[in-house]
N, C-alpha and C. Protein backbone atom coordinates (compact mmCIF):
# COMPACT_ATOMS: atom_id res chain seq x y z
N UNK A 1 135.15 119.54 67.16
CA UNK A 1 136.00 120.70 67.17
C UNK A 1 136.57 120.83 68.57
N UNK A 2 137.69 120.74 68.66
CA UNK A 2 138.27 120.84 70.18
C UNK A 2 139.38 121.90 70.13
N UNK A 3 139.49 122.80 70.89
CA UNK A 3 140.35 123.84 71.20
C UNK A 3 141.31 123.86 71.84
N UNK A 4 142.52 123.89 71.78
CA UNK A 4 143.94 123.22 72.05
C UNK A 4 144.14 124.57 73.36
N UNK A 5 144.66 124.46 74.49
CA UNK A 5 145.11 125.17 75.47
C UNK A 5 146.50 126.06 74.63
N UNK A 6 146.11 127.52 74.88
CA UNK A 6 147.96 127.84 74.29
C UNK A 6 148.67 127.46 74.74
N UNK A 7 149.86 127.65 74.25
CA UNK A 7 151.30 126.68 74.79
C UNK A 7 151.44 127.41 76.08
N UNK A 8 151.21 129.10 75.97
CA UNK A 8 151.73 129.71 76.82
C UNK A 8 150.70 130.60 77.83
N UNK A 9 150.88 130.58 79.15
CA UNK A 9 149.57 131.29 79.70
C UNK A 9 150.16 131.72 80.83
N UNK A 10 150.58 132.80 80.99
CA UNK A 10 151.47 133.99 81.70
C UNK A 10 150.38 134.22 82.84
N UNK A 11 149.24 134.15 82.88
CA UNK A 11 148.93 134.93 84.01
C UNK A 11 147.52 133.93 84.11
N UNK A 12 146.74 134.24 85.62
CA UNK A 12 145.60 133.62 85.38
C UNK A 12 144.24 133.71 85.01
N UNK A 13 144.53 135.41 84.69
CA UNK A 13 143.02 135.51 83.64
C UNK A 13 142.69 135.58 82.44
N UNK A 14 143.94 134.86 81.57
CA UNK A 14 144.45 134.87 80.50
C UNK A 14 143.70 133.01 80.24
N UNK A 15 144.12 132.29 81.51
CA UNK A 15 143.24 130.92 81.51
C UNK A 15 141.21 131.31 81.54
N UNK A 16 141.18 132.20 82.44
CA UNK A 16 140.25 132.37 82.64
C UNK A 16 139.30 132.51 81.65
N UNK A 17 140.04 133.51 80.86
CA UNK A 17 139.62 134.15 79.50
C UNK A 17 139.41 133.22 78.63
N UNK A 18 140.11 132.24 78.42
CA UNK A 18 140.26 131.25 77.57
C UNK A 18 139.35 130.02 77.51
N UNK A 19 138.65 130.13 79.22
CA UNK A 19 137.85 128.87 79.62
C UNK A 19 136.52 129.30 78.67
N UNK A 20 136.46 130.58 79.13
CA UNK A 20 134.62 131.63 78.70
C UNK A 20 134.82 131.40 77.42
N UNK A 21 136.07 131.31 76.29
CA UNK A 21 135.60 131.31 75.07
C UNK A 21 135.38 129.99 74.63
N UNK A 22 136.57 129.24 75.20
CA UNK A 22 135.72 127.80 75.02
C UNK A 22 134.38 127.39 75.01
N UNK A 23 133.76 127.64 76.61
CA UNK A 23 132.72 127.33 76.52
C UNK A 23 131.53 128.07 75.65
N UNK A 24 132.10 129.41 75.50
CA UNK A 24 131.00 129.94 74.01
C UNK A 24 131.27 129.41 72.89
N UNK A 25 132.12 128.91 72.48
CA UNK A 25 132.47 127.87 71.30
C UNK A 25 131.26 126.79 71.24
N UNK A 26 131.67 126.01 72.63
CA UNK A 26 130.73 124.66 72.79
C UNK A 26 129.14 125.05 72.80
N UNK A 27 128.88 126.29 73.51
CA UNK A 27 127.58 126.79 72.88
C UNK A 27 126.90 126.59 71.93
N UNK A 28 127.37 127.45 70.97
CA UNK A 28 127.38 127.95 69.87
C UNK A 28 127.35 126.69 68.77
N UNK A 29 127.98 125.82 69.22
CA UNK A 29 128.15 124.09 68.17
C UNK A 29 126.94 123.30 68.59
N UNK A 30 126.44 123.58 69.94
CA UNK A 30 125.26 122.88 70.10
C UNK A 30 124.16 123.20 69.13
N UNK A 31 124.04 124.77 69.16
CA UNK A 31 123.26 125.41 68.62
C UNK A 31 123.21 126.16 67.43
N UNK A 32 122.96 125.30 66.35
CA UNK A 32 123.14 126.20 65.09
C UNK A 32 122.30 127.31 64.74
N UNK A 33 121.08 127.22 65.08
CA UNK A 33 120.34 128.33 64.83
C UNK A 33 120.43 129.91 65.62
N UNK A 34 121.48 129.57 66.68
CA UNK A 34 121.56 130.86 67.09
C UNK A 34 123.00 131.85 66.18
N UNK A 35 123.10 132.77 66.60
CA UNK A 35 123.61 133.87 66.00
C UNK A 35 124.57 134.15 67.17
N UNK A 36 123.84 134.46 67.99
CA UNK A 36 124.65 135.73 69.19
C UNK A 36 125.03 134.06 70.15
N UNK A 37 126.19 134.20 70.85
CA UNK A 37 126.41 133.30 71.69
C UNK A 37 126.08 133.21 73.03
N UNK A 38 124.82 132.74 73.08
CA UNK A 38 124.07 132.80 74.58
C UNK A 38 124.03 131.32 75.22
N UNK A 39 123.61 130.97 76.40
CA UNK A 39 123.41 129.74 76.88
C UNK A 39 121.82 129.07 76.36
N UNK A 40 121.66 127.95 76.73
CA UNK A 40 120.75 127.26 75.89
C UNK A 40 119.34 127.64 76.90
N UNK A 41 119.47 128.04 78.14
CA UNK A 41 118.01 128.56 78.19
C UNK A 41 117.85 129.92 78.37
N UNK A 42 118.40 130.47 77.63
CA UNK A 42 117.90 131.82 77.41
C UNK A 42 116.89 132.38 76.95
N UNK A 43 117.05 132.00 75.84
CA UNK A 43 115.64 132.13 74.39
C UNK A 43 115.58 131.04 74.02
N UNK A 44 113.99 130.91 73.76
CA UNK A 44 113.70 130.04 73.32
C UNK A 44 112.83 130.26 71.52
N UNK A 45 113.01 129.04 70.91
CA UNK A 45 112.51 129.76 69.55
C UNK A 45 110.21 129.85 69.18
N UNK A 46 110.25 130.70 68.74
CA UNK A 46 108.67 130.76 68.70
C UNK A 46 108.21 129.61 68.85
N UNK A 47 108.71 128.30 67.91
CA UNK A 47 108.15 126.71 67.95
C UNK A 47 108.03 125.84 69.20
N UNK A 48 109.23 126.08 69.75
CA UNK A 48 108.99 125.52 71.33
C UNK A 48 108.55 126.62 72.29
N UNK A 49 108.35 127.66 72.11
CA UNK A 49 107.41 128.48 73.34
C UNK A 49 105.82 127.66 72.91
N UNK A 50 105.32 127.99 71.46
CA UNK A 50 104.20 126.94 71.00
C UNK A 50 104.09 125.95 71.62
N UNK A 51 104.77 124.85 71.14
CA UNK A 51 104.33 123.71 71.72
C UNK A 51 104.58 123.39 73.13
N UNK A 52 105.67 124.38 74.17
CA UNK A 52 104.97 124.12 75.38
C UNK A 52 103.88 124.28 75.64
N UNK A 53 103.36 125.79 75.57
CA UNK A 53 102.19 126.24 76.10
C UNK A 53 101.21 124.94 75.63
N UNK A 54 101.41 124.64 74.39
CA UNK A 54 100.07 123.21 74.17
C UNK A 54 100.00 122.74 74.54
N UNK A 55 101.41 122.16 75.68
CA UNK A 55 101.55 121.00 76.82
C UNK A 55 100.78 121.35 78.04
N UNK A 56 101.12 122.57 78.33
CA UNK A 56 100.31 122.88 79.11
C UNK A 56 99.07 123.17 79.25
N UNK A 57 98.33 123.48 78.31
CA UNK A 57 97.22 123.78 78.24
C UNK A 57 96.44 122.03 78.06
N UNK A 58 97.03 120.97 77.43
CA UNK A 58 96.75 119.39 77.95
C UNK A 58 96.47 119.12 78.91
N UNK A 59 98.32 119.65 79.80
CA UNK A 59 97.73 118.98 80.69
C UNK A 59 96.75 119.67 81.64
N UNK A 60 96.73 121.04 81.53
CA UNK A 60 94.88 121.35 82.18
C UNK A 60 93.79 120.70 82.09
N UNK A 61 93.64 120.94 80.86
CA UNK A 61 92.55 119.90 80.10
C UNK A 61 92.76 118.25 80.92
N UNK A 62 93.79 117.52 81.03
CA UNK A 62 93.81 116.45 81.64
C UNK A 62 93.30 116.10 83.20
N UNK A 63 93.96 117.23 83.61
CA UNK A 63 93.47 117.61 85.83
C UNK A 63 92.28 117.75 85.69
N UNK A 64 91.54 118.75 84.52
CA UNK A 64 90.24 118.91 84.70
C UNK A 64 89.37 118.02 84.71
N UNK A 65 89.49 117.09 83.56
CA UNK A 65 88.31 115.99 83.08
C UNK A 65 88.78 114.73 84.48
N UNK A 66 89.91 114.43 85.09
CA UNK A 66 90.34 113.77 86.02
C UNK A 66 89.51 114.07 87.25
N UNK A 67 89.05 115.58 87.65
CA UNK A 67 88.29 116.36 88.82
C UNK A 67 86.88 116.05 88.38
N UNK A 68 86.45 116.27 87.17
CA UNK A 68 85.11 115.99 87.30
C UNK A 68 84.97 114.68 87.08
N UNK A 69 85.77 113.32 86.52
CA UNK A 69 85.12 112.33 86.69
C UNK A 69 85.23 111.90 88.37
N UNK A 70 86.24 112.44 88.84
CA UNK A 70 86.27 111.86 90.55
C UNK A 70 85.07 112.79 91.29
N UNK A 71 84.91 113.71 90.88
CA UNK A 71 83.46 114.56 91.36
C UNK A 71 81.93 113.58 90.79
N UNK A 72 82.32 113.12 90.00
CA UNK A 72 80.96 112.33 89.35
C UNK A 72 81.09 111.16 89.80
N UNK A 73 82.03 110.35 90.29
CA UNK A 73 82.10 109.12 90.90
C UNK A 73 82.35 108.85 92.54
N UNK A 74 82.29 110.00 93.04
CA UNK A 74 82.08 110.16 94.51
C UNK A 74 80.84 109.34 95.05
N UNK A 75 79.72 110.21 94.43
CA UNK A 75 78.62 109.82 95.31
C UNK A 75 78.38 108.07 95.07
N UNK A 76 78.79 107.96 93.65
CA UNK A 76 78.55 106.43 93.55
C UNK A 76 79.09 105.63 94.54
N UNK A 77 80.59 106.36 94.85
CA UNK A 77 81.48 105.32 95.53
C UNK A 77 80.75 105.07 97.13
N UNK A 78 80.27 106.50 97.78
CA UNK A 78 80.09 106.18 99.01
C UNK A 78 78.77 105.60 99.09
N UNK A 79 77.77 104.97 97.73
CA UNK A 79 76.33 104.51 97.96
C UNK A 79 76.81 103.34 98.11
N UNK A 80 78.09 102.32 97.39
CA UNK A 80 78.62 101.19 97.34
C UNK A 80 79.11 100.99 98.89
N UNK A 81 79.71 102.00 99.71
CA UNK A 81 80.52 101.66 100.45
C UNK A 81 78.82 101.29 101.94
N UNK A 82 77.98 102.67 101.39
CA UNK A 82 77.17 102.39 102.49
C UNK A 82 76.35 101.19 102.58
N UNK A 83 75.86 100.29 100.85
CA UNK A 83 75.35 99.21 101.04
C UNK A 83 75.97 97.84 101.31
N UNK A 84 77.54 98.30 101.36
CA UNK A 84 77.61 97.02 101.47
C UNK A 84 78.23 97.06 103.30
N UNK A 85 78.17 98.04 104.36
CA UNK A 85 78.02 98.44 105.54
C UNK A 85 76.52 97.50 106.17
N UNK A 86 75.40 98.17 104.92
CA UNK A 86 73.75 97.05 105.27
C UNK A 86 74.08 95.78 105.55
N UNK A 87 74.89 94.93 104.02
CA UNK A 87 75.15 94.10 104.02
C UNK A 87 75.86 93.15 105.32
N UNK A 88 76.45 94.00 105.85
CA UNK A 88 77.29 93.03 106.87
C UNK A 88 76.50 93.67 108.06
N UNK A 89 75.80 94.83 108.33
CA UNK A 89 74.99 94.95 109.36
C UNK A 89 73.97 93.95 109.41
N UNK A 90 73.61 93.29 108.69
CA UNK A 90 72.23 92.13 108.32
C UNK A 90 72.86 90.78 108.19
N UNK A 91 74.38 90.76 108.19
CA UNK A 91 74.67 89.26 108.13
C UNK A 91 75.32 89.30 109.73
N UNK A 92 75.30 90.10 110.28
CA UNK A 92 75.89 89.94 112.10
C UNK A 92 74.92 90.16 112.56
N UNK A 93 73.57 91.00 112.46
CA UNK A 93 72.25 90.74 113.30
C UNK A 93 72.21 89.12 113.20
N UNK A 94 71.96 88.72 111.51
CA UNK A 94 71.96 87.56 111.59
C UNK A 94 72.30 86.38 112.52
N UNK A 95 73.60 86.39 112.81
CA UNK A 95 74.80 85.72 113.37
C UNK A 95 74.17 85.77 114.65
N UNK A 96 74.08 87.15 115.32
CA UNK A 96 73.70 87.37 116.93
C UNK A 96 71.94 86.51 116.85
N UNK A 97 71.20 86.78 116.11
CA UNK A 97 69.99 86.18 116.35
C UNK A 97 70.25 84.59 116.68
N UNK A 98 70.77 84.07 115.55
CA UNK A 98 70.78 82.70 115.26
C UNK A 98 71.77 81.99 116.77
N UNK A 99 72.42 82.81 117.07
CA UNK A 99 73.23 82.49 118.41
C UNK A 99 72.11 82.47 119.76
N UNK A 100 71.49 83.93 119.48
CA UNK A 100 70.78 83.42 120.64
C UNK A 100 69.33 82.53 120.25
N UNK A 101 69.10 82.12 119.49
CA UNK A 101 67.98 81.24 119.46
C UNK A 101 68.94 79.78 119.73
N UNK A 102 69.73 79.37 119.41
CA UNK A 102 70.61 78.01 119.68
C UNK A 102 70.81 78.40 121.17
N UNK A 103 70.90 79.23 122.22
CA UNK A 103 71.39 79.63 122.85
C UNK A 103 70.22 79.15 124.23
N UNK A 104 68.87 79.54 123.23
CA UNK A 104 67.52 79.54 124.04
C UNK A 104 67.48 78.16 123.58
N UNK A 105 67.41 77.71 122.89
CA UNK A 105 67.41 75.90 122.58
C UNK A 105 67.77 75.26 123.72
N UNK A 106 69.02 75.42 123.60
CA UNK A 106 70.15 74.77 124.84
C UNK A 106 69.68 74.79 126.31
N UNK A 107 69.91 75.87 126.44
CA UNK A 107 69.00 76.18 127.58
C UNK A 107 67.40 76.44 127.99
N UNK A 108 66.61 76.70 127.38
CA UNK A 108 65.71 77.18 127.84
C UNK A 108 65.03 78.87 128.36
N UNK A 109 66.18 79.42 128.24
CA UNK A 109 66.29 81.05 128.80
C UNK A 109 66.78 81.66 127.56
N UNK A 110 66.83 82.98 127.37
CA UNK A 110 67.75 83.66 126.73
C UNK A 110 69.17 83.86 127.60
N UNK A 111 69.93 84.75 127.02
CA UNK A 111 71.36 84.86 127.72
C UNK A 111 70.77 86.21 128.23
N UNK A 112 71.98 86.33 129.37
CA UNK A 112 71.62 87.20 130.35
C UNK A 112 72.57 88.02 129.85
N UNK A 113 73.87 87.88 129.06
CA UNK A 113 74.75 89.05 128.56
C UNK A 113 75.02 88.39 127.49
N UNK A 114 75.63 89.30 126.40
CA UNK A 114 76.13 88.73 125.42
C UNK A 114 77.51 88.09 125.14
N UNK A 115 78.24 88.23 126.31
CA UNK A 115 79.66 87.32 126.22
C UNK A 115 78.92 86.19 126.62
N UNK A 116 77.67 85.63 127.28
CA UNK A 116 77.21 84.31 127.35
C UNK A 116 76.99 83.35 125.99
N UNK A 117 77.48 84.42 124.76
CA UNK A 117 77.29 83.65 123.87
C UNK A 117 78.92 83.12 123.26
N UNK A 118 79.70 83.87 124.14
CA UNK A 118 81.04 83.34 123.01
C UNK A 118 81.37 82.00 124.10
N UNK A 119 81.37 81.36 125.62
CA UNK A 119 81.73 80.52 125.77
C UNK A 119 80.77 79.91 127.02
N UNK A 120 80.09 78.96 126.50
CA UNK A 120 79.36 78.44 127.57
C UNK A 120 79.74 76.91 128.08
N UNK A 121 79.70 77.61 129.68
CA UNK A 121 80.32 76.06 130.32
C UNK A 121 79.61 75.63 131.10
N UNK A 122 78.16 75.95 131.47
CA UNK A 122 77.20 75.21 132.07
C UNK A 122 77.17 73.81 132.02
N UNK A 123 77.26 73.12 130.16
CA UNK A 123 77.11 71.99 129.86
C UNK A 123 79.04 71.27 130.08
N UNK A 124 78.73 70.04 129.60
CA UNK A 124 79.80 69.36 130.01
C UNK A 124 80.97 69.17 129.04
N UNK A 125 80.55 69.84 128.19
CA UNK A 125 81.83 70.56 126.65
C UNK A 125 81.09 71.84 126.45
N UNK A 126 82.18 72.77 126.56
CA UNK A 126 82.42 74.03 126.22
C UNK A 126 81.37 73.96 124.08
N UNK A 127 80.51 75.26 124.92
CA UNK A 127 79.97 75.80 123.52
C UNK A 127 80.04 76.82 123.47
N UNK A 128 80.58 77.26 121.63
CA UNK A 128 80.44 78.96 121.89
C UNK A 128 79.21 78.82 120.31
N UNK A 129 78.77 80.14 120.66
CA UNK A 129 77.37 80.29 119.92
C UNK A 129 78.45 81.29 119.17
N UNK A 130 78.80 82.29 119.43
CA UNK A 130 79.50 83.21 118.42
C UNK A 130 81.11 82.81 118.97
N UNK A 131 81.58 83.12 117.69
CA UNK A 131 83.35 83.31 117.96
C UNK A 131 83.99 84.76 118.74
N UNK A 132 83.10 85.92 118.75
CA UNK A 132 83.79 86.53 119.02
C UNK A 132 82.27 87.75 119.24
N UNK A 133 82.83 88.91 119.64
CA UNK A 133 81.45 90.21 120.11
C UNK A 133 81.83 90.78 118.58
N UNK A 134 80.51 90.74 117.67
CA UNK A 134 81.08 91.61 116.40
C UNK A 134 80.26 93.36 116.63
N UNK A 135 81.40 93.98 116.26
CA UNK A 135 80.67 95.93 116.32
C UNK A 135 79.62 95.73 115.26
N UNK A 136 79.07 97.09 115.46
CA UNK A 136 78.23 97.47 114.56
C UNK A 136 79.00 97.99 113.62
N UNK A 137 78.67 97.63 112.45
CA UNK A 137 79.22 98.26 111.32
C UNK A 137 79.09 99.75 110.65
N UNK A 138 78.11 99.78 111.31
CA UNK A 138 77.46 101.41 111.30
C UNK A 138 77.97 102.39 112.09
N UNK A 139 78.13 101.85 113.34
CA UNK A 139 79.06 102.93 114.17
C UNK A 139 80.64 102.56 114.54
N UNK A 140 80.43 101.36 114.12
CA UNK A 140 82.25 101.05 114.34
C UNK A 140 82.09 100.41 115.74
N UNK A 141 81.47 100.02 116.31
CA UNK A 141 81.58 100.09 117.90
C UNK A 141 80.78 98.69 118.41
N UNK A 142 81.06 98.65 119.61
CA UNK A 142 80.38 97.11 120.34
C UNK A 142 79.08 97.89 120.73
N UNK A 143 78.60 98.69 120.42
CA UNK A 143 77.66 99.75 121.13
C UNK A 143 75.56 99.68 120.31
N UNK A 144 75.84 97.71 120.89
CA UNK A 144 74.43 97.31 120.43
C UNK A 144 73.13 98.12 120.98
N UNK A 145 71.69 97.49 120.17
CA UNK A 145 70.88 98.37 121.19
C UNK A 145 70.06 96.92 121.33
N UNK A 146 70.08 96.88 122.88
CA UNK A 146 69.77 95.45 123.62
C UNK A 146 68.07 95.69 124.06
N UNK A 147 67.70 94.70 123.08
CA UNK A 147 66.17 94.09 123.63
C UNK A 147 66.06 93.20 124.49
N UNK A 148 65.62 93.78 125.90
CA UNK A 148 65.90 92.55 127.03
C UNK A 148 64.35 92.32 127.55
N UNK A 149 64.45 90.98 128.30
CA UNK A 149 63.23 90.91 128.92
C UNK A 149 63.76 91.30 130.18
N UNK A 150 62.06 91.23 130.82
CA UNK A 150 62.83 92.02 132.17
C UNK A 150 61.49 91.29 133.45
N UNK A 151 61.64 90.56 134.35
CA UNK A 151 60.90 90.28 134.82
C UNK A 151 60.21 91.41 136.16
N UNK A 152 59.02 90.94 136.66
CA UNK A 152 58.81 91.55 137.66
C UNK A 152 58.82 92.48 138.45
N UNK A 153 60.01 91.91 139.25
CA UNK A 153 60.73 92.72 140.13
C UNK A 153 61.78 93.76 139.42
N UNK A 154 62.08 93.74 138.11
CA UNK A 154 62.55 94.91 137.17
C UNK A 154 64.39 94.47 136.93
N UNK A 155 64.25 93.24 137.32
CA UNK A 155 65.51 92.84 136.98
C UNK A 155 65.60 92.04 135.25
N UNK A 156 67.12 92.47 134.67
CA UNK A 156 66.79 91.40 133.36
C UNK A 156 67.33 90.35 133.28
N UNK A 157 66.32 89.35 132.88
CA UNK A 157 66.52 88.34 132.87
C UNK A 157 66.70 87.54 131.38
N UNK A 158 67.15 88.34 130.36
CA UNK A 158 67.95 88.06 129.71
C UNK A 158 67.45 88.80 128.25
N UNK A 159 68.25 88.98 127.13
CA UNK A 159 68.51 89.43 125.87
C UNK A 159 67.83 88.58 125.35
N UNK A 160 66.73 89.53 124.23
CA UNK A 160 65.75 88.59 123.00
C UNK A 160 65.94 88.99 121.36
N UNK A 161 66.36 90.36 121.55
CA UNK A 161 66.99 90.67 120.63
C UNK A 161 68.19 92.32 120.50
N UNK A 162 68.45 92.12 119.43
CA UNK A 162 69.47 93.52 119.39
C UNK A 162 69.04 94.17 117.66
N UNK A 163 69.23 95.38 117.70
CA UNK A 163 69.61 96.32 117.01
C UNK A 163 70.96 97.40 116.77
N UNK A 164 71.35 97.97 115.91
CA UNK A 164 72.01 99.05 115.17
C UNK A 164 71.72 100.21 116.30
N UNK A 165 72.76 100.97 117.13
CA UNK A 165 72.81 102.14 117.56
C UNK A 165 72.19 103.29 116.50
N UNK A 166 72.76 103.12 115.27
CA UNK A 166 72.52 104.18 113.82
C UNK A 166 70.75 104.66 113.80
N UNK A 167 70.63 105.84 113.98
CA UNK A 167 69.18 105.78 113.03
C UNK A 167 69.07 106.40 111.97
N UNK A 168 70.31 106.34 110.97
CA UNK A 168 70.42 107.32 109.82
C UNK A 168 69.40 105.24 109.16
N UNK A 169 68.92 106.25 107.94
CA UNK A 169 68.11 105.40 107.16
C UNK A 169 68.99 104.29 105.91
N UNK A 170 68.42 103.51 105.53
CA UNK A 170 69.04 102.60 104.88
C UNK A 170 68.49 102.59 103.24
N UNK A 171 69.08 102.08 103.03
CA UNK A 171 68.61 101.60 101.09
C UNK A 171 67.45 100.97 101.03
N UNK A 172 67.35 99.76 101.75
CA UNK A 172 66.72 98.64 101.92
C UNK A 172 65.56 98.95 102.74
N UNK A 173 64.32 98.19 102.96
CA UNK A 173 63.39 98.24 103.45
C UNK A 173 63.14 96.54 103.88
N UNK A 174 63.93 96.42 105.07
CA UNK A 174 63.28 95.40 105.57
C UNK A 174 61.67 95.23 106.17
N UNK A 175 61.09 93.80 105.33
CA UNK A 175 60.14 93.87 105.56
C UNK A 175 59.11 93.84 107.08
N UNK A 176 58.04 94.87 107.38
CA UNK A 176 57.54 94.79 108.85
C UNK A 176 58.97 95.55 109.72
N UNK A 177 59.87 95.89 109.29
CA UNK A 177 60.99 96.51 110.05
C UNK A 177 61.01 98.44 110.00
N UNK A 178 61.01 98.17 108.60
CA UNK A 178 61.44 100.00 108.16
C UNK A 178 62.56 100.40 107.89
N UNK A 179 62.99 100.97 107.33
CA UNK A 179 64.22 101.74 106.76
C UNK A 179 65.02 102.16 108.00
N UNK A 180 65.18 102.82 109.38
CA UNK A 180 65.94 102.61 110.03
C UNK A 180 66.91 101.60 110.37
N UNK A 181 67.94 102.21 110.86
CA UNK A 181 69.19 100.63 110.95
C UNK A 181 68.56 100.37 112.58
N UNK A 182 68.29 100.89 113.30
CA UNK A 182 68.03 100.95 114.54
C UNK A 182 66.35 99.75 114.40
N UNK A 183 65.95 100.07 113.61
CA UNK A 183 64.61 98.89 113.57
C UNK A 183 64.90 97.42 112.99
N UNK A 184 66.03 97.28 112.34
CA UNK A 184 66.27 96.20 111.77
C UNK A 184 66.76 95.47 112.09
């Protein structure tokens, strides 16, 4: 249905006039069920006020059960995140032990610091016992706790072992060690 412009339009609220009924025309053709010529979000009919609200009330129901499974899978997540923190805290003690026992091999001494383990040039080819100073995984940090010997006169004469700054407790129970990260 298209509405032809009059031939004749004397003034300009005579266009004006003419635009508003048009577009209540085009209204009104969208919408058969209405009566009175209103725009399309005015009223809405009982059936779609219904089935929004059902939408909405979903998607509540949806945020909700979404909050409590992320509330119920929290604690799991951070027991995963803290054992596997053990995990690499126990494979870099590892690393540092096994360095300085090759370290005491070689030489005869322990190391007197621990960059003595990333490049040693005493001998006549360069050895490194570790590639690099690894942090603690527990605190994020280079911030070991150094078992040194110490001779005599109260000087040290070199590193025998290291531990974890951390003394929050662990999962694990290393054996003769204890549940501290700091004993292990």
């Amino acid at each position: 249905m298209r509405t032809e412009l009059p031939k004749r339009i004397e003034r300009f609220e005579d266009l004006i006039a003419w635009q508003k009924a048009r577009d209540l025309t085009r209204a009104s053709a969208r919408s058969p069920h209405r009566s009175s010529p209103m725009t399309q979000s005015s009223v809405l009919s009982p059936r779609a006020l219904c089935q929004a609200g059902m939408t909405y009330i979903g998607l509540l129901l949806v945020i909700v059960l979404i909050g409590i499974a992320t509330a119920a899978l929290s604690p799991m997540w951070s027991t995963m995140v803290r054992r596997e923190k053990e995990e690499e805290l126990l494979f870099r003690l590892g690393e540092y032990r096994r360095a300085i026992a090759r370290y005491r091999q070689d030489h005869g001494r322990y190391p007197a610091r621990l960059d003595d383990l990333l490049e040693d040039r005493t001998q006549l080819q360069v050895r490194r016992y570790l590639r690099r100073l690894y942090p603690d995984p527990m605190t994020g940090k280079a911030d070991w706790k150094l078992e040194t010997l110490v001779d005599k006169t109260g000087t040290v004469t070199g590193i025998r072992d290291l531990h974890s700054q951390s003394d929050a407790e662990g999962f694990k129970n290393i054996f003769g060690k204890g549940y501290q990260y700091s004993e292990w």
